[in-house]
Protein backbone atom coordinates (compact mmCIF):
# COMPACT_ATOMS: atom_id res chain seq x y z
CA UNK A 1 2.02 -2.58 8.83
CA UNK A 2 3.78 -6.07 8.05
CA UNK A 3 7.22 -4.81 7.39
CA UNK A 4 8.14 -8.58 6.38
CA UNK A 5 5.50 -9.34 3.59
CA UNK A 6 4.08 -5.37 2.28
CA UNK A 7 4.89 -6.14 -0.91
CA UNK A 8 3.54 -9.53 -1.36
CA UNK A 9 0.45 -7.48 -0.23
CA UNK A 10 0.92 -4.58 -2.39
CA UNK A 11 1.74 -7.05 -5.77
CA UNK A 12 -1.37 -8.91 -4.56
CA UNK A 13 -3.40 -5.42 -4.24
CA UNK A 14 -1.91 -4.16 -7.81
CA UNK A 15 -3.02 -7.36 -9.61
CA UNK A 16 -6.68 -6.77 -8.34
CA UNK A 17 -6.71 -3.37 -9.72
CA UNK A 18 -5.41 -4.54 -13.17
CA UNK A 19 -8.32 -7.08 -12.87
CA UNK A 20 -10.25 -4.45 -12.17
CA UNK A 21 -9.89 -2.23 -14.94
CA UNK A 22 -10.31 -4.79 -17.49
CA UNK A 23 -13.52 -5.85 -16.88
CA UNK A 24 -14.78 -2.37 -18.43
CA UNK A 25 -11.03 -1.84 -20.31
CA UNK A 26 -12.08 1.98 -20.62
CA UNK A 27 -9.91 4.97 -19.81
CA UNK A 28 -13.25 6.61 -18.68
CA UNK A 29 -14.56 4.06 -15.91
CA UNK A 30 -14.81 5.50 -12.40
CA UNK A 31 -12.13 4.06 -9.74
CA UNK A 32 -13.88 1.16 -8.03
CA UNK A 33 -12.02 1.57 -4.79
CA UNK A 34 -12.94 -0.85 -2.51
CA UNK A 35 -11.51 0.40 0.48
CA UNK A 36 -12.04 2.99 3.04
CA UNK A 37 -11.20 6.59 2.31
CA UNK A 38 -7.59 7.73 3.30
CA UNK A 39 -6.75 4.44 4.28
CA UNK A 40 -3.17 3.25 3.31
CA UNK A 41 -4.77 0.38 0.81
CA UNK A 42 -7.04 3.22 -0.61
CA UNK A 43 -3.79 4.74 -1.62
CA UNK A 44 -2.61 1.87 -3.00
CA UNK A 45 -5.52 1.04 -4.97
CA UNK A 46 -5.75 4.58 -6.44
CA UNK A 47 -1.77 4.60 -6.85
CA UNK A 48 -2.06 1.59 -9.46
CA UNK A 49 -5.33 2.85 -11.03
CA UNK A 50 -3.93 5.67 -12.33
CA UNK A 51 -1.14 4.12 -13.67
CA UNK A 52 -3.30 1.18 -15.05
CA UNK A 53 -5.38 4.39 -16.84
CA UNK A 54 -2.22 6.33 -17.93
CA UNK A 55 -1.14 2.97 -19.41
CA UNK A 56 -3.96 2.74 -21.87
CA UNK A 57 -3.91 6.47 -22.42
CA UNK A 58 0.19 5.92 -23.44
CA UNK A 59 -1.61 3.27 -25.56
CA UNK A 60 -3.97 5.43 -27.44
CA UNK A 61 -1.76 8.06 -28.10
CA UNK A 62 0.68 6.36 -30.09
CA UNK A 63 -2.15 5.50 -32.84
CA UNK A 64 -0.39 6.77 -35.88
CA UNK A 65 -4.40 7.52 -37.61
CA UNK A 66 -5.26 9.75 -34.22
CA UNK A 67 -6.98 13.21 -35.12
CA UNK A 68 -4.52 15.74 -33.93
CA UNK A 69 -6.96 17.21 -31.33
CA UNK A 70 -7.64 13.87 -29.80
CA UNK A 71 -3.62 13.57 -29.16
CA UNK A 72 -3.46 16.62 -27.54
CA UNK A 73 -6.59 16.22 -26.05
CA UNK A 74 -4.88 13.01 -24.06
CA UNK A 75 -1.38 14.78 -23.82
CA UNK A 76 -2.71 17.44 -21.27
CA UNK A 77 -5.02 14.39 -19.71
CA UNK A 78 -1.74 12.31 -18.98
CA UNK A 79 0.22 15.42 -18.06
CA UNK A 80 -2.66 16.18 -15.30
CA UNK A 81 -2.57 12.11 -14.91
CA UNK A 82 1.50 11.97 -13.89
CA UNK A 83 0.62 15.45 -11.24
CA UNK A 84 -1.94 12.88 -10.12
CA UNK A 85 0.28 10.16 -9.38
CA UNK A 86 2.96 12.33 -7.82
CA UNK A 87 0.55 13.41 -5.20
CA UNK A 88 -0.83 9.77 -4.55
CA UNK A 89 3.59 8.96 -4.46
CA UNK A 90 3.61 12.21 -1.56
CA UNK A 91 0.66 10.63 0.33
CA UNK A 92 2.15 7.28 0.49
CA UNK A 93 5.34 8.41 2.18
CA UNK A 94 3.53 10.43 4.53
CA UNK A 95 2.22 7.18 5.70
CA UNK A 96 5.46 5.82 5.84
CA UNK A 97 6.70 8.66 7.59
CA UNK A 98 4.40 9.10 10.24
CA UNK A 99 4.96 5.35 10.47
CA UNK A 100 8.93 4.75 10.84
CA UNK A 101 9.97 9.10 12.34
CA UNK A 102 9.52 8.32 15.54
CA UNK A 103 11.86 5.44 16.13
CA UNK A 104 15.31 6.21 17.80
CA UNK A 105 18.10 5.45 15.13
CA UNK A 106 20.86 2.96 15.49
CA UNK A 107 24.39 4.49 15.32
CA UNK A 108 25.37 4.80 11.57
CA UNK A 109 21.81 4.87 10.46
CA UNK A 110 21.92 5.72 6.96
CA UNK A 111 19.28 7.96 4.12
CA UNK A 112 18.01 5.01 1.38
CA UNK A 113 18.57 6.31 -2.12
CA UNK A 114 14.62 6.86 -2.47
CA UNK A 115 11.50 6.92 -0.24
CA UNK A 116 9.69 3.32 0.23
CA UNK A 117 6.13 4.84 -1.78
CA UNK A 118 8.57 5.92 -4.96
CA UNK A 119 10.18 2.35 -4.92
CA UNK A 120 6.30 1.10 -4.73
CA UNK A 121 5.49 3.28 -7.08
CA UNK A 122 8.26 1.37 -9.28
CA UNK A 123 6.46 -1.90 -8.15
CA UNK A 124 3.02 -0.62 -9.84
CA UNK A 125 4.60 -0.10 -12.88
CA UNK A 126 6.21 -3.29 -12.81
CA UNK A 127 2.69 -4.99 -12.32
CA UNK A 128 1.78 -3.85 -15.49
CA UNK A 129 4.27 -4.45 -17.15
CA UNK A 130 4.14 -8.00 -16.48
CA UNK A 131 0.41 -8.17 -17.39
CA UNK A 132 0.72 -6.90 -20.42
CA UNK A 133 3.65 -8.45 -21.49
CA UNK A 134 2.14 -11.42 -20.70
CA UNK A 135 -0.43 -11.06 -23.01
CA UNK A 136 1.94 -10.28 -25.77
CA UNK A 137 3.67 -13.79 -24.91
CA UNK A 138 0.46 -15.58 -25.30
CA UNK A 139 -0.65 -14.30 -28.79
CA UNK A 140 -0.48 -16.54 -31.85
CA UNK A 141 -0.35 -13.89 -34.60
CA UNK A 142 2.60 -11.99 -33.11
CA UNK A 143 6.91 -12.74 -34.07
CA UNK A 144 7.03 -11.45 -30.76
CA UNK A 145 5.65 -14.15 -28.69
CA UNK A 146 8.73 -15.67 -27.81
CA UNK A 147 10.72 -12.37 -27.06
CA UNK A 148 7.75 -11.47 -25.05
CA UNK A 149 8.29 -14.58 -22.97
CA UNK A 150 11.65 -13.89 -21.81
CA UNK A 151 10.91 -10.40 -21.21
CA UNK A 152 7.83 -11.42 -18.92
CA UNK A 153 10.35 -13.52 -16.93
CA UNK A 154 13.13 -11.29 -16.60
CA UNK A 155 10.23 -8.64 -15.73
CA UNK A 156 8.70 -11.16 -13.08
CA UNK A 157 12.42 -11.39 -11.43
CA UNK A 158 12.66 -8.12 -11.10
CA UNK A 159 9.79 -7.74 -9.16
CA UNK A 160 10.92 -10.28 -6.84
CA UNK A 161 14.10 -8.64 -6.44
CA UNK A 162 12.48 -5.07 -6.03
CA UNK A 163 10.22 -6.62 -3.77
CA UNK A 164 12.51 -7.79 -1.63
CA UNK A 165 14.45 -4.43 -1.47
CA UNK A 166 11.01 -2.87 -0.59
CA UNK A 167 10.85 -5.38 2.67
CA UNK A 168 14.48 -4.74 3.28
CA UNK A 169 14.02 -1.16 3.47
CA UNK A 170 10.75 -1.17 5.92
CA UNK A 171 12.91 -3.37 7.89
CA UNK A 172 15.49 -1.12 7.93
CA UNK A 173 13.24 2.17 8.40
CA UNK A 174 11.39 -0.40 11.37
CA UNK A 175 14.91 -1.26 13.37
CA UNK A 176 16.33 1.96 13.40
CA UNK A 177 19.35 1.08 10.29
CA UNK A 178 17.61 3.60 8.14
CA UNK A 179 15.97 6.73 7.91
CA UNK A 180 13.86 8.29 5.95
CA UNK A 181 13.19 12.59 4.95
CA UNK A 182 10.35 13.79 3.31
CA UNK A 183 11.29 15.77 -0.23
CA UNK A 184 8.41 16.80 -2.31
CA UNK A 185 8.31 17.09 -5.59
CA UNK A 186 8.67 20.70 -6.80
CA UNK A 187 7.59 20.74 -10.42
CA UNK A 188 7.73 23.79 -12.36
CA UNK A 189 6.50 23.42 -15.52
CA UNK A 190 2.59 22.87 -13.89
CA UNK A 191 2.32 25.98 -12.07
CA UNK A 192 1.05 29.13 -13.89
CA UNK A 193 3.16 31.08 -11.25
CA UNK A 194 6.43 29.58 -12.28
CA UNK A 195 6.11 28.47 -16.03
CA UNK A 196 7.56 31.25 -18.01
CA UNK A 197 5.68 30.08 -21.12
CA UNK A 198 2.45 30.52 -18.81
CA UNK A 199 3.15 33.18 -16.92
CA UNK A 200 4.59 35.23 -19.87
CA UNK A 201 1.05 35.12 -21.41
CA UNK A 202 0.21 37.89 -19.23
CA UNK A 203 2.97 39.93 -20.31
């Protein structure tokens, strides 16, 4: 792993995916993953395709002339969608973990505020953002087009700045100056077991 330039990969990666999913621009098309299973760019790819899908799904959901059904239809598909992406997040960092545990730390070595795959997932959301909003700078029919503009440059300067933050950090986790601990993410509301509107159904 090339601690120095991961996110110019990952942005690179993420843009490919976005690519990707237009060329069918369906909420149904099958994840073209290129890559090989399990492999850390596999993650990657899948990472951004489900947020590229959720996107649209956020999209469609917000038509105001949507049958009710539909909506809730996409509701539990997004809920089930953001459980996906939490898992993909838990894989990534136990790539980075495996990766950076075993190095000795340096004296004051110090926790980041959050793992490297949750500040990448950030940077997948950011990818889309900037697509999108890119497209809404670019339309002719829209009051919005110049807004839109600044927006897609204040949202391409963040990503810089996150990006560098993200190479900061694996340089960090690399030399010793950080650390990193593996929290999962215990959600409640998901599990039959621990939902008291879903468990209480049984009462």
């Amino acid at each position: 792993m090339d601690v120095s330039s991961f996110s110019t990969h990952c942005n690179s990666l993420f843009d490919k995916v976005i690519r990707d999913y237009h060329k069918t621009d369906s909420v149904d098309a099958a994840c073209p993953d290129p890559f090989p299973g399990h492999s850390l760019d596999s993650l990657l790819y899948q990472k951004n395709w489900i947020d590229t899908v959720q996107w649209h799904l956020e999209d469609l959901i917000r038509d105001p002339s949507i049958d009710p059904q539909e909506a809730l239809r996409i509701k539990r598909r997004i809920d089930a969608s953001n459980q996906e992406r939490t898992d993909l997040v838990e894989k990534l960092d136990t790539v980075f973990y495996s990766e950076f545990s075993g190095i000795p730390l340096l004296k004051g070595a110090t926790l980041n505020t959050e793992t490297p795959a949750w500040a990448v997932d950030r940077l997948s959301i950011l990818s889309l953002k900037i697509y999108h909003m890119r497209i809404e700078s670019g339309r002719t029919d829209s009051v919005k087009a110049a807004s839109c503009r600044e927006k897609w440059d204040i949202l391409t300067e963040q990503r810089n700045d996150l990006s560098t933050a993200i190479d900061q950090l694996l340089t960090d986790l690399k030399s010793g100056r950080k650390f990193m601990k593996l929290y999962r993410q215990m959600k409640m509301y998901n599990d039959p077991l621990l939902n008291p509107v879903l468990y209480g159904k049984g009462t």
